[in-house]
C-alpha atoms as a PDB file:
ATOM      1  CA  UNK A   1     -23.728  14.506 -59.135  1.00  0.00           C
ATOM      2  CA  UNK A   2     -25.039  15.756 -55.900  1.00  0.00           C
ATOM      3  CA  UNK A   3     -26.111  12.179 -54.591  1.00  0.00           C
ATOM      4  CA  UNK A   4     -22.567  10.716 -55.269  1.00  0.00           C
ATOM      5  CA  UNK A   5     -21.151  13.510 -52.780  1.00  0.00           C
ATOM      6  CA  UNK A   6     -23.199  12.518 -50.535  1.00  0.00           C
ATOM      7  CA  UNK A   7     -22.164   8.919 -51.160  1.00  0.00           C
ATOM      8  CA  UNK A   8     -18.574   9.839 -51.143  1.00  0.00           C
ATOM      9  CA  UNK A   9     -18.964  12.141 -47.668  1.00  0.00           C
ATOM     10  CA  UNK A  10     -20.978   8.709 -46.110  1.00  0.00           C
ATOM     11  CA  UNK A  11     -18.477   6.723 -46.765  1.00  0.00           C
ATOM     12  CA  UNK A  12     -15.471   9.081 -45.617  1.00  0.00           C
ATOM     13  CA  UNK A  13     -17.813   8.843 -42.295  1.00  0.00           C
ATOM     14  CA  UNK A  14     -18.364   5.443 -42.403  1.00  0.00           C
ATOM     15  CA  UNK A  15     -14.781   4.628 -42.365  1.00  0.00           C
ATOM     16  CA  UNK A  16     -13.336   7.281 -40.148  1.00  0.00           C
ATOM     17  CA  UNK A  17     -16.088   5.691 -37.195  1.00  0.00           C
ATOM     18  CA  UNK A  18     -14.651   2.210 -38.327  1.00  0.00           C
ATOM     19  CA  UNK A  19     -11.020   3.365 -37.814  1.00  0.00           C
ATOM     20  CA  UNK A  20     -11.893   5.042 -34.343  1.00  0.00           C
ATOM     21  CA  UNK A  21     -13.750   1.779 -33.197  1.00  0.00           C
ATOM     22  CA  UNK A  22     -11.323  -1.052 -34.338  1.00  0.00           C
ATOM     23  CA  UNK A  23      -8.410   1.672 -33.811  1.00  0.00           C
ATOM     24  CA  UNK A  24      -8.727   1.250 -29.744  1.00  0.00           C
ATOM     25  CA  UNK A  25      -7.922  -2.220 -30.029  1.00  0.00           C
ATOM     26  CA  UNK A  26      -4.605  -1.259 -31.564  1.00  0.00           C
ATOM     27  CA  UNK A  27      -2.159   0.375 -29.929  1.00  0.00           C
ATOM     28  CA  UNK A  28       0.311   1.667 -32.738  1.00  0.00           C
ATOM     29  CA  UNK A  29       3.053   4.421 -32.100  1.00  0.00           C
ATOM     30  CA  UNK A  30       5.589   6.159 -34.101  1.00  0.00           C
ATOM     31  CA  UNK A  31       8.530   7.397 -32.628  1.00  0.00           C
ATOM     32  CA  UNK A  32       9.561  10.936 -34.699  1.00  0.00           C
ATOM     33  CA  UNK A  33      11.882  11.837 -32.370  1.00  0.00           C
ATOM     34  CA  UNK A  34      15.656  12.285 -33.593  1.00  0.00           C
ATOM     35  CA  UNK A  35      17.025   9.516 -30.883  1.00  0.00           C
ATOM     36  CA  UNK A  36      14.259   7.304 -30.642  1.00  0.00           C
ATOM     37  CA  UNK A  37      13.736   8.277 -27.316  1.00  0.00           C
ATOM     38  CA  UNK A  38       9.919   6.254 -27.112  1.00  0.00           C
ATOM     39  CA  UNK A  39      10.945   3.236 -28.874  1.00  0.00           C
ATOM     40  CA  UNK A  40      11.525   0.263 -26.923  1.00  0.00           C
ATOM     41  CA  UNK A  41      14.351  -2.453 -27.274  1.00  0.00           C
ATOM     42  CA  UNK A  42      13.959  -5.381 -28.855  1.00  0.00           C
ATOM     43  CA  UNK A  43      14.800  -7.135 -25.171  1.00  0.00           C
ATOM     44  CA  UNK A  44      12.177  -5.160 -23.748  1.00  0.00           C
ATOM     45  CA  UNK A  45       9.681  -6.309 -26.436  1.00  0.00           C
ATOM     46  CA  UNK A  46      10.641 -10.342 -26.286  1.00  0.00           C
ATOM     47  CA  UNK A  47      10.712 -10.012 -22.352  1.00  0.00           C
ATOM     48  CA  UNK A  48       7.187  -8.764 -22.347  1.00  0.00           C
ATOM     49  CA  UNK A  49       5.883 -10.845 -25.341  1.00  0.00           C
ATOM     50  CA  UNK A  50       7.286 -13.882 -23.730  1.00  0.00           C
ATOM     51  CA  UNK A  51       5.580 -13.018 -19.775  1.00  0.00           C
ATOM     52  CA  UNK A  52       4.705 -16.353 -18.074  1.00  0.00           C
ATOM     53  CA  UNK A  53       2.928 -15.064 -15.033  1.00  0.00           C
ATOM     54  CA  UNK A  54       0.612 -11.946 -14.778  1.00  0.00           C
ATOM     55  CA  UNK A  55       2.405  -8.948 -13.519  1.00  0.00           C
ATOM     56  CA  UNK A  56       0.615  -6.198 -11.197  1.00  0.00           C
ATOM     57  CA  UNK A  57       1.971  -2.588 -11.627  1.00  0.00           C
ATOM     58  CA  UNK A  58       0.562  -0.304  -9.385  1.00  0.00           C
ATOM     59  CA  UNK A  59       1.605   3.596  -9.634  1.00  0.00           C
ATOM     60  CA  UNK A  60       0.419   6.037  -7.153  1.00  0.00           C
ATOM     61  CA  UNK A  61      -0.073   9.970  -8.274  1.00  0.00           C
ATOM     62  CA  UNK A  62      -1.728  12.503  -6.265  1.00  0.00           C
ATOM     63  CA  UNK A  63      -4.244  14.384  -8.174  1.00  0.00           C
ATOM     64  CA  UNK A  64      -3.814  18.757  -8.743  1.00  0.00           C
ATOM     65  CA  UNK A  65       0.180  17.522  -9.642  1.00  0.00           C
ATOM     66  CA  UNK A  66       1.819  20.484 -10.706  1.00  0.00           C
ATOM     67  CA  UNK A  67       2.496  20.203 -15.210  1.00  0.00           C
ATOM     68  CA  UNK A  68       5.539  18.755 -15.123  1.00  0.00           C
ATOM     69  CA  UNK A  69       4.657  15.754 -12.704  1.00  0.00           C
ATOM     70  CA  UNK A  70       1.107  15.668 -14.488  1.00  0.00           C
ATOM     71  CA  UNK A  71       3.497  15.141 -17.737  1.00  0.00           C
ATOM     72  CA  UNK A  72       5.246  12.572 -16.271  1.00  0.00           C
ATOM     73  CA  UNK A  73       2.266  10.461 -15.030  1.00  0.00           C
ATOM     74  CA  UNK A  74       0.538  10.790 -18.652  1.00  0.00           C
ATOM     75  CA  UNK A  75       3.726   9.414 -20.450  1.00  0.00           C
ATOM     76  CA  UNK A  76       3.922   6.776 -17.913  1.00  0.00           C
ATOM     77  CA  UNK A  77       0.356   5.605 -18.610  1.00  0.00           C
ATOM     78  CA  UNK A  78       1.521   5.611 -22.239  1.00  0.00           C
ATOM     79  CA  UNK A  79       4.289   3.355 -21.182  1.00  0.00           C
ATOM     80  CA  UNK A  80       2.245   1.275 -19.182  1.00  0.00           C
ATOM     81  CA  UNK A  81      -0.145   0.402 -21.824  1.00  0.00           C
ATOM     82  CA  UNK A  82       2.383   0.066 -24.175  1.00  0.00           C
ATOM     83  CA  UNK A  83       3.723  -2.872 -21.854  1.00  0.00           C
ATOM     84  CA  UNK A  84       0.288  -4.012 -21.782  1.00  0.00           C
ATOM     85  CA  UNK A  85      -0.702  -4.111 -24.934  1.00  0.00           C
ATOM     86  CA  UNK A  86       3.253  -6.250 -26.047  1.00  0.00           C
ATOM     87  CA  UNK A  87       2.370  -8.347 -22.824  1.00  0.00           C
ATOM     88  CA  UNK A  88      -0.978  -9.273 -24.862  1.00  0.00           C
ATOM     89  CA  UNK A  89      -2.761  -8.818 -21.226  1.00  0.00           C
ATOM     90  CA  UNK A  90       0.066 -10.656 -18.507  1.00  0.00           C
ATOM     91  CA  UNK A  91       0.682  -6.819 -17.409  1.00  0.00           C
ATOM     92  CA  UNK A  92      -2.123  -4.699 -15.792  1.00  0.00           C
ATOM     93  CA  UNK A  93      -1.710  -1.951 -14.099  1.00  0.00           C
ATOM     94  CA  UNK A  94      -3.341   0.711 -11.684  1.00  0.00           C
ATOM     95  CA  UNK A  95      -3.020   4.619 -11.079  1.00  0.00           C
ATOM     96  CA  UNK A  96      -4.083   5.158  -7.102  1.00  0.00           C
ATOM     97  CA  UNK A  97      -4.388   8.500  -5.463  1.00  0.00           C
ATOM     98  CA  UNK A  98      -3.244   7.936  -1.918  1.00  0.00           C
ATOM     99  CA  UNK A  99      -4.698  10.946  -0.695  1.00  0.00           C
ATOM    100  CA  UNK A 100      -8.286   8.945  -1.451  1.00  0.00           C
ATOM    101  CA  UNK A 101      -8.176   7.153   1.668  1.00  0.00           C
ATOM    102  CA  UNK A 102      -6.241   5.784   4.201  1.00  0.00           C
ATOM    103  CA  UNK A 103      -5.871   2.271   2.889  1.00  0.00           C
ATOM    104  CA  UNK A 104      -4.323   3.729  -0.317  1.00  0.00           C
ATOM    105  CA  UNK A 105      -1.892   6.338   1.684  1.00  0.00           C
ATOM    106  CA  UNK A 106      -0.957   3.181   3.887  1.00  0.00           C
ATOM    107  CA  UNK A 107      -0.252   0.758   0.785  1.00  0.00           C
ATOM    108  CA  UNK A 108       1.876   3.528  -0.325  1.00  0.00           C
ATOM    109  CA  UNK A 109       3.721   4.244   2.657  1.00  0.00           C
ATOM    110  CA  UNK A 110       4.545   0.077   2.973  1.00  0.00           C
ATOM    111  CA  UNK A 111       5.739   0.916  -0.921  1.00  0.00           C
ATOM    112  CA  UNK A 112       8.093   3.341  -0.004  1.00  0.00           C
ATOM    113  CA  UNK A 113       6.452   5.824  -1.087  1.00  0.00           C
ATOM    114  CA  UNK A 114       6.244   8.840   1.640  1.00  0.00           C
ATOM    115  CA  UNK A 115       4.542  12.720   1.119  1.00  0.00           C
ATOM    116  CA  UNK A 116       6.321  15.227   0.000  1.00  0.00           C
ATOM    117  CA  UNK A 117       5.134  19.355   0.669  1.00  0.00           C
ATOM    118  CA  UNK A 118       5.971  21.172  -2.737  1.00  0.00           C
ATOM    119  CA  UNK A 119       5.236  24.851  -3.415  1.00  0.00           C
ATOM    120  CA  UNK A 120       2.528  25.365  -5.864  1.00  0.00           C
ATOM    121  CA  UNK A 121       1.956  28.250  -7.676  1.00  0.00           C
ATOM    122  CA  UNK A 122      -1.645  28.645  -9.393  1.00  0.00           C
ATOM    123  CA  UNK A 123      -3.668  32.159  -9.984  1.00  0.00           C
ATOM    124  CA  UNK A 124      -6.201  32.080  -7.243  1.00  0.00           C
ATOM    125  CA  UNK A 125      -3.320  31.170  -4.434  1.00  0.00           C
ATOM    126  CA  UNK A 126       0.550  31.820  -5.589  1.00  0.00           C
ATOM    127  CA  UNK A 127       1.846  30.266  -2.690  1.00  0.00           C
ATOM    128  CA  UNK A 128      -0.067  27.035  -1.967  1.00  0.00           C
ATOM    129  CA  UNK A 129       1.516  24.234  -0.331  1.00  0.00           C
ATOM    130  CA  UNK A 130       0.455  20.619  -0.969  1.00  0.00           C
ATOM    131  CA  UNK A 131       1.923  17.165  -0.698  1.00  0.00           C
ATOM    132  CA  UNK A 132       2.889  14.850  -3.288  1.00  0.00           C
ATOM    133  CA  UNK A 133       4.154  10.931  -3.111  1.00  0.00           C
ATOM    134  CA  UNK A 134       7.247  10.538  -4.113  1.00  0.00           C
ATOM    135  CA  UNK A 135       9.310   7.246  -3.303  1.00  0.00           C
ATOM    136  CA  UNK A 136      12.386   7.778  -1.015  1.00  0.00           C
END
């Protein structure tokens, strides 16, 4: 009796360490939400499935971003390797910080992209002012 829990608790084991290996070559998501607000068209689907050339996306974040920015630049990852994953590969992209160096701030300034000084406000310094990349 004992040995087949030990059997049963192996193979529960077993098979949730299968599901997390194989699982990260899937990229499954359901959309709970009331409007479907993380589902994407059907146009959007064939247009990515049916990618002839390789497409380069390249987004640049600055790190510290304040929650709601931080938000944004986690669901766009999401996106982004959605698109990647329905593009079976043609679509890569990149996150750059272009406050790493001065190549990365000057491919971002040729983007469009220009800093922005927002108010932060964290424990240790309410009133700390930082820039951010926004596009103009």
């Amino acid at each position: 009796m004992l040995k087949s829990k030990y059997y049963i608790i192996l193979i529960i084991l077993l098979a949730f360490i299968g599901l997390n290996y194989f699982g990260k070559y899937l990229f499954i998501r359901l959309d709970l939400t009331e409007n479907n607000a993380f589902t994407l068209s059907k146009a959007t689907k064939n247009i990515l499935n049916d990618l002839e050339d390789h497409v380069e996306v390249t987004a640049y974040f600055s790190e510290g971003l304040p929650v709601d920015i931080a938000k944004s630049k986690e669901e766009l990852d999401n996106l982004l390797n959605e698109y990647s994953n329905l593009s079976k590969g043609k679509l890569t992209y990149t996150f750059v910080n272009p406050n790493e160096s001065p190549t990365a701030e000057e491919e971002a300034s040729k983007a469009g992209i220009r800093p922005v000084m927002i108010n932060v406000r964290e424990k240790i310094r309410p009133n700390n002012r930082r820039p951010i990349w926004v596009q103009s």
